[in-house]
Protein backbone atom coordinates (compact mmCIF):
# COMPACT_ATOMS: atom_id res chain seq x y z
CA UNK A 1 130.01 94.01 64.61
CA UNK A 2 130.10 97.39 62.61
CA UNK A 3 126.76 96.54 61.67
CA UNK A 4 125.76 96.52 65.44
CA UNK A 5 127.66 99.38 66.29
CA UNK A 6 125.73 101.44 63.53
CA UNK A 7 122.49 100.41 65.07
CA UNK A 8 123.04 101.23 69.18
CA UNK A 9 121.44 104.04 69.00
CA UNK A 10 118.77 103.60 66.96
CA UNK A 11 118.04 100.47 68.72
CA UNK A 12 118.40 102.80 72.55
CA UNK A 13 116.27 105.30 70.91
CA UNK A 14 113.80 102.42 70.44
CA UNK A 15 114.26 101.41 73.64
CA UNK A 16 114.23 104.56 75.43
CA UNK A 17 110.72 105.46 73.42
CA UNK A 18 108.77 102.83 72.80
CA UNK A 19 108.21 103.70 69.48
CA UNK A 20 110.07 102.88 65.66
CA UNK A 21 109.87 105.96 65.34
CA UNK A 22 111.78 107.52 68.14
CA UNK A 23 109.42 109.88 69.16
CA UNK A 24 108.08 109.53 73.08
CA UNK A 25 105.45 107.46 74.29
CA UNK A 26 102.56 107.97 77.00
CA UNK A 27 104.81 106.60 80.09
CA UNK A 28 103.74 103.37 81.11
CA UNK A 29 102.85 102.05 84.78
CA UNK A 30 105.70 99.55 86.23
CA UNK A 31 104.58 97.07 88.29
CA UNK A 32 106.50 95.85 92.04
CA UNK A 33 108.26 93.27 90.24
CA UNK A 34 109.52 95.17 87.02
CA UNK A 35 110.91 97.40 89.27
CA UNK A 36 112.96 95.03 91.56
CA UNK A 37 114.66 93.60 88.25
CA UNK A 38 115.27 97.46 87.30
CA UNK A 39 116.98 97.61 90.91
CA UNK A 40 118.77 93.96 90.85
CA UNK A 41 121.69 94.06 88.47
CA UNK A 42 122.67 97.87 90.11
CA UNK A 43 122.88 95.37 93.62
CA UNK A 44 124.26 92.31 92.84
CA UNK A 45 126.55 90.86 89.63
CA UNK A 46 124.53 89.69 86.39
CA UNK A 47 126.47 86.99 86.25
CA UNK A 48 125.96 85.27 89.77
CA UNK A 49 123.59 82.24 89.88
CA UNK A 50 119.94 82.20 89.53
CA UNK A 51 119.21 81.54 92.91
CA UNK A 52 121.45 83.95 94.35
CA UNK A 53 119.73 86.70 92.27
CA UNK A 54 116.34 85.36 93.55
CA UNK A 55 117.80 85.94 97.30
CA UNK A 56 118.90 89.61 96.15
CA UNK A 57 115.61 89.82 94.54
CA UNK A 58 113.57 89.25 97.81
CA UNK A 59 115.92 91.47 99.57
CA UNK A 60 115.30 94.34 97.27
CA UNK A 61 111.61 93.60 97.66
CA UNK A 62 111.30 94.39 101.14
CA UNK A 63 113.47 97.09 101.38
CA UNK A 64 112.14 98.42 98.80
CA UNK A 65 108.23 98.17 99.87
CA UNK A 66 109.62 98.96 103.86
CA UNK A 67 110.89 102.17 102.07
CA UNK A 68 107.59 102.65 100.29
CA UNK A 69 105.42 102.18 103.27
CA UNK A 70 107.39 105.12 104.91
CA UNK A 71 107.36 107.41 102.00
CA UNK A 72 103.90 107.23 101.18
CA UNK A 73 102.44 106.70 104.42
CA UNK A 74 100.63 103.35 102.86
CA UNK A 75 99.89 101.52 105.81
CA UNK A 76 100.62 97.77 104.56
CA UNK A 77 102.93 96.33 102.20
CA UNK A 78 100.21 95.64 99.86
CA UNK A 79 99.42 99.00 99.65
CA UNK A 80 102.87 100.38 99.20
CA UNK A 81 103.52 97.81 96.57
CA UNK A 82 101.00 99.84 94.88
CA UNK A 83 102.13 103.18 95.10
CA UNK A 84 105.81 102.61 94.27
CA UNK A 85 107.16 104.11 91.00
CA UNK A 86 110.21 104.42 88.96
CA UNK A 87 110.75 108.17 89.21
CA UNK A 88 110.63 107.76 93.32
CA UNK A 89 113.39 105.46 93.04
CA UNK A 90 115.93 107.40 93.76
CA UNK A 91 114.12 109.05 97.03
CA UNK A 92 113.34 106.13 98.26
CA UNK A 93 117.07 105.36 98.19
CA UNK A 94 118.13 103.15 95.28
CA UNK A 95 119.92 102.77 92.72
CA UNK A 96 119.15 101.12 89.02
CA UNK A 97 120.25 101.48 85.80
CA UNK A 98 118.27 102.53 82.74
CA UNK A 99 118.31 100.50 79.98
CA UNK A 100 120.37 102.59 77.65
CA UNK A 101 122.73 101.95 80.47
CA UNK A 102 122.60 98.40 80.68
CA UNK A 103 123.53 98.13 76.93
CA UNK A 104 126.08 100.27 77.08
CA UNK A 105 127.63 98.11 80.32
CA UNK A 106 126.81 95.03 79.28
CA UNK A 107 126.73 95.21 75.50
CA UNK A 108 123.84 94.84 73.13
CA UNK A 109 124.59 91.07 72.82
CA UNK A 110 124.21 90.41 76.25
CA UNK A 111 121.69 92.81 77.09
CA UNK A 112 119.01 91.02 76.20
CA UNK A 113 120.08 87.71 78.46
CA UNK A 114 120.96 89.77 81.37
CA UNK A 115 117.35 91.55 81.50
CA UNK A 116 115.78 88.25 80.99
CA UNK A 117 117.96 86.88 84.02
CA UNK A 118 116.74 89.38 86.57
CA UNK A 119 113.33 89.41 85.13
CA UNK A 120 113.62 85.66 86.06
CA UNK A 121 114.85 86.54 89.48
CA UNK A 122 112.17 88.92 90.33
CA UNK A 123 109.06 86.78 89.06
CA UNK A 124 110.37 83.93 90.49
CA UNK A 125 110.34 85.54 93.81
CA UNK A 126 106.96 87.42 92.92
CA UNK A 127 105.71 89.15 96.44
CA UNK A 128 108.03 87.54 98.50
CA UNK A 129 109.70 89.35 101.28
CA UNK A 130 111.89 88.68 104.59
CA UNK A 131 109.63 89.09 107.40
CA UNK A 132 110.45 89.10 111.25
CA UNK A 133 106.76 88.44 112.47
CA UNK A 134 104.15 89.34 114.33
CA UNK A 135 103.90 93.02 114.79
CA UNK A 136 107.25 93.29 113.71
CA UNK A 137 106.62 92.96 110.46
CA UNK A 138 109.11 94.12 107.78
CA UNK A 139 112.39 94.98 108.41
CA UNK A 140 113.51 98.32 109.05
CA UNK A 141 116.41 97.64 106.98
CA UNK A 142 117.85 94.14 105.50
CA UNK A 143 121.30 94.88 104.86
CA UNK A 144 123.56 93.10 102.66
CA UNK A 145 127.27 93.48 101.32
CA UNK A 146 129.48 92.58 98.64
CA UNK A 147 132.11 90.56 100.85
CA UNK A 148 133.03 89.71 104.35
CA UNK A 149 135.79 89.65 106.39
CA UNK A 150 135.39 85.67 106.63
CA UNK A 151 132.52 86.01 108.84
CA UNK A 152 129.32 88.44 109.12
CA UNK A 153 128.73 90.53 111.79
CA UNK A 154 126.53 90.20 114.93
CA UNK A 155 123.73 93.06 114.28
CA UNK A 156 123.58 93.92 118.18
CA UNK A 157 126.94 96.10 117.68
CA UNK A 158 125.57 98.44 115.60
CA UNK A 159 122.05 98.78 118.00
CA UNK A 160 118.97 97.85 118.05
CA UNK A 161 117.68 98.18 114.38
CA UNK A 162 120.04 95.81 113.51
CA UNK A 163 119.73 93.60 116.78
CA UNK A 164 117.76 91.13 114.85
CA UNK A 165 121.05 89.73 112.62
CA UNK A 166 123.15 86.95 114.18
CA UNK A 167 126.84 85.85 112.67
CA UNK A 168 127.75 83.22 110.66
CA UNK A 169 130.71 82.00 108.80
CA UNK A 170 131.65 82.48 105.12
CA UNK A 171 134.73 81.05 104.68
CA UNK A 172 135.09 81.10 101.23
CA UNK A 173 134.96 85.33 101.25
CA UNK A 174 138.87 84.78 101.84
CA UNK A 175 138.84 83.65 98.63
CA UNK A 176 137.51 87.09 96.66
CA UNK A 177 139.44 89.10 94.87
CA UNK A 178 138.41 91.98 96.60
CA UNK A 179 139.03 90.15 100.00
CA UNK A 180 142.35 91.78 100.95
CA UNK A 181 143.23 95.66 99.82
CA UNK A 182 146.30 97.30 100.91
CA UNK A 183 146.37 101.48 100.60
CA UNK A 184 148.06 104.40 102.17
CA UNK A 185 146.74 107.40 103.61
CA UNK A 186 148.44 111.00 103.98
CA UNK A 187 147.78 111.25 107.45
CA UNK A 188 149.93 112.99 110.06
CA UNK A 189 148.74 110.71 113.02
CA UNK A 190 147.95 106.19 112.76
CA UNK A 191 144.69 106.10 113.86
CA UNK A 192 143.57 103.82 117.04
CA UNK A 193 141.45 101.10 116.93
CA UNK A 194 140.00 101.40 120.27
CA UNK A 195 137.30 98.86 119.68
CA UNK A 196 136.42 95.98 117.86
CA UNK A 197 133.48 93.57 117.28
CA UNK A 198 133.38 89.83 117.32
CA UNK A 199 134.07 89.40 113.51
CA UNK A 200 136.99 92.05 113.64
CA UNK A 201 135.19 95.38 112.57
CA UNK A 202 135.99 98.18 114.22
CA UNK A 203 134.16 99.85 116.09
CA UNK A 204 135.64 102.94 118.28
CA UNK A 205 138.70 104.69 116.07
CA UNK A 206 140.97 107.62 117.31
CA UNK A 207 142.54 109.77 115.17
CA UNK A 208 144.39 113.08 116.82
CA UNK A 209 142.04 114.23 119.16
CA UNK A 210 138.69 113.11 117.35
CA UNK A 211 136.83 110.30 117.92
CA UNK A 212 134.93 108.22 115.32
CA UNK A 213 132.61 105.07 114.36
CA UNK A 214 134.52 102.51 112.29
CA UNK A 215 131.88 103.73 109.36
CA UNK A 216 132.44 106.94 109.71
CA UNK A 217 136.21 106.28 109.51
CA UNK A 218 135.75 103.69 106.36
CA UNK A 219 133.48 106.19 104.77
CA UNK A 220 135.63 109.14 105.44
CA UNK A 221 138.76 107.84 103.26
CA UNK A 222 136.86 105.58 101.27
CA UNK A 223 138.32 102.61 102.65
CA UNK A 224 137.08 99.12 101.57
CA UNK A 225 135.68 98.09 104.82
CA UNK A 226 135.65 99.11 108.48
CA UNK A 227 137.66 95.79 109.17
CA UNK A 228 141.34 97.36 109.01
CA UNK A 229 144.52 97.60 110.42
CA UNK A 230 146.98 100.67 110.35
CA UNK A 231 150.61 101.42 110.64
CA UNK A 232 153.16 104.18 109.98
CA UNK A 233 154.62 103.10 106.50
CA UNK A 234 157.24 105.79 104.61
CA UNK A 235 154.86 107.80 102.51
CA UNK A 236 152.03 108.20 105.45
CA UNK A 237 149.63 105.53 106.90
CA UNK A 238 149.23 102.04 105.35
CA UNK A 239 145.80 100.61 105.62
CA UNK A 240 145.06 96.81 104.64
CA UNK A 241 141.76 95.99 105.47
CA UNK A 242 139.84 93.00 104.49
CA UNK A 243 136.26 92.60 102.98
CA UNK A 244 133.98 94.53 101.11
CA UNK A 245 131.11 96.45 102.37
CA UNK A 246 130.19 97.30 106.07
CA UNK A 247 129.97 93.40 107.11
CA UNK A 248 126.27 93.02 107.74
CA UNK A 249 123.32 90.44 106.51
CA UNK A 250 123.87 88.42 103.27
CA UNK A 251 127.63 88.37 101.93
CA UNK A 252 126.82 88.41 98.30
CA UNK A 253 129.89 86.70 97.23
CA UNK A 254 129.09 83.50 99.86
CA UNK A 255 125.46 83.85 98.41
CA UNK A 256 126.08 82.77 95.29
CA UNK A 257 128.89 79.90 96.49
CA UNK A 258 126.03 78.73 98.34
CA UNK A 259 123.80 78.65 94.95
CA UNK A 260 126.54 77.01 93.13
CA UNK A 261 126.58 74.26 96.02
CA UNK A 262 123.05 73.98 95.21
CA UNK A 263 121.50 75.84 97.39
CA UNK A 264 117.75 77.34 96.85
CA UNK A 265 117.21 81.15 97.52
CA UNK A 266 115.36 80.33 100.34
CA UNK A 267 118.11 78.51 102.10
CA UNK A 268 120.41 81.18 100.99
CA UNK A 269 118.28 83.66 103.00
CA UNK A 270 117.56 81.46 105.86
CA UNK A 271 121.68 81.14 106.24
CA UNK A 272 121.69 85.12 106.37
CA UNK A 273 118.91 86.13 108.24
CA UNK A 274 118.17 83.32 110.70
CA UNK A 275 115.27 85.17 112.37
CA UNK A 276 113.17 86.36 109.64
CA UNK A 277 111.25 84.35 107.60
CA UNK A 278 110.30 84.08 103.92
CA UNK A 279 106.81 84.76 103.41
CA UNK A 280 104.75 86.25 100.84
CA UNK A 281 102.78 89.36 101.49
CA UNK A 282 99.82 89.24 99.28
């Protein structure tokens, strides 16, 4: 262990470089597929199954080349899958860890595993992305979250981008550790939930004389999810809501139950997105 501890950062420095000496290499070209396994493990846990990381993988994808297509005006997914590189990452709106990073988060003993897992993932799902057909095309947006509030949501709430993403059941979301979280708030007034959707999100919340979407209200005091109840408790407002994430598309805790039920990615995604298909754009 010492011995390994004395060699991180040589062996980062390697990394990082290229080189056994240190020093900085000519940058080299990532391809579409390099770069979803760069973007997987900052998405979804290392540690879920294979085929749920395939799933995430093709979810990435198309976001990822929908993004792309936007960004630099590339006209087809083939095109875009071209142009897409590292350093745009981040303006194109995600979020991946470097590999110093992964070693330091995962350990040097694991590192190598973990990369080889969402390598896996990514060229196992090479050029595969959810598509809703016809001139539809790609996605605006395939949305996915961490876990539900026992069921996802129906997309129509939330208008017509999402309009496309019908409900289903994930039962075993009740089971998740970060299913349930109980907080309080310092807040002078209990906000009202003056609307709800189907699977319990809400959707219209009052507090004092503003008005605001059950996002806005989740992401203004960094609550858990916009699935929550409220009451007066002694030291302000206590807040208990239940799930993770904003409730949309592929629960990724359910995902990889389904992959440990034996479930391929593809039926994983078909479960999520009923009315997109799985289709490879090249």
């Amino acid at each position: 262990m010492l011995l390994i501890l004395i060699l991180l950062p040589y062996v980062a420095a390697v990394l990082r470089t290229g080189s056994m000496s240190g020093t900085e290499s000519p940058p080299q070209e990532q391809d579409l597929e390099a770069l979803v396994a760069e973007i997987l493990p900052a998405q979804m846990p290392v540690q879920y199954e294979e085929e749920a990381l395939k799933a995430q993988a093709v979810v990435i994808r198309t976001n990822l080349l929908r993004q792309a297509m936007d960004y630099y005006g590339s006209g087809t997914p083939g095109k875009a899958a071209q142009a897409v590189r590292e350093e745009d990452l981040e303006q194109l709106g995600f979020s991946f860890y470097s590999r110093e990073e992964q070693i330091r988060i995962w350990g040097l003993e694991k590192w190598e595993q973990y990369e080889e897992k969402c390598g896996q993932a990514a060229e196992g799902t090479a050029g595969q992305v959810l598509s809703l057909g016809g001139d539809a095309g790609l996605p605006e947006d395939v949305p996915y979250h961490a876990v539900s509030a026992g069921r996802t949501r129906d997309g129509e709430a939330l208008g017509e981008l999402y309009s496309w993403l019908t409900p289903v059941e994930c039962p075993d979301d009740l089971h998740a550790s970060e299913y349930l979280k109980i907080q309080t708030l310092e807040l002078e007034t209990v906000p009202e939930i003056h609307s709800r959707d189907e699977a319990g999100y809400a959707l219209e919340v009052r507090l004092g004389g503003e008005t605001l979407s059950g996002e806005e209200f989740r992401s203004l005091y960094g609550l858990n999810s916009s699935n929550f109840s409220a009451q007066r408790w002694e030291e302000g407002v206590r807040i208990t809501t239940k799930g993770l994430g904003h409730g949309l598309g592929m629960s990724l805790y359910q995902a990889n139950l389904l992959a440990l039920d034996g479930k391929q990615y593809q039926e994983i995604l078909q479960y999520f997105y009923k009315n997109a298909a799985c289709i490879s754009f090249s």
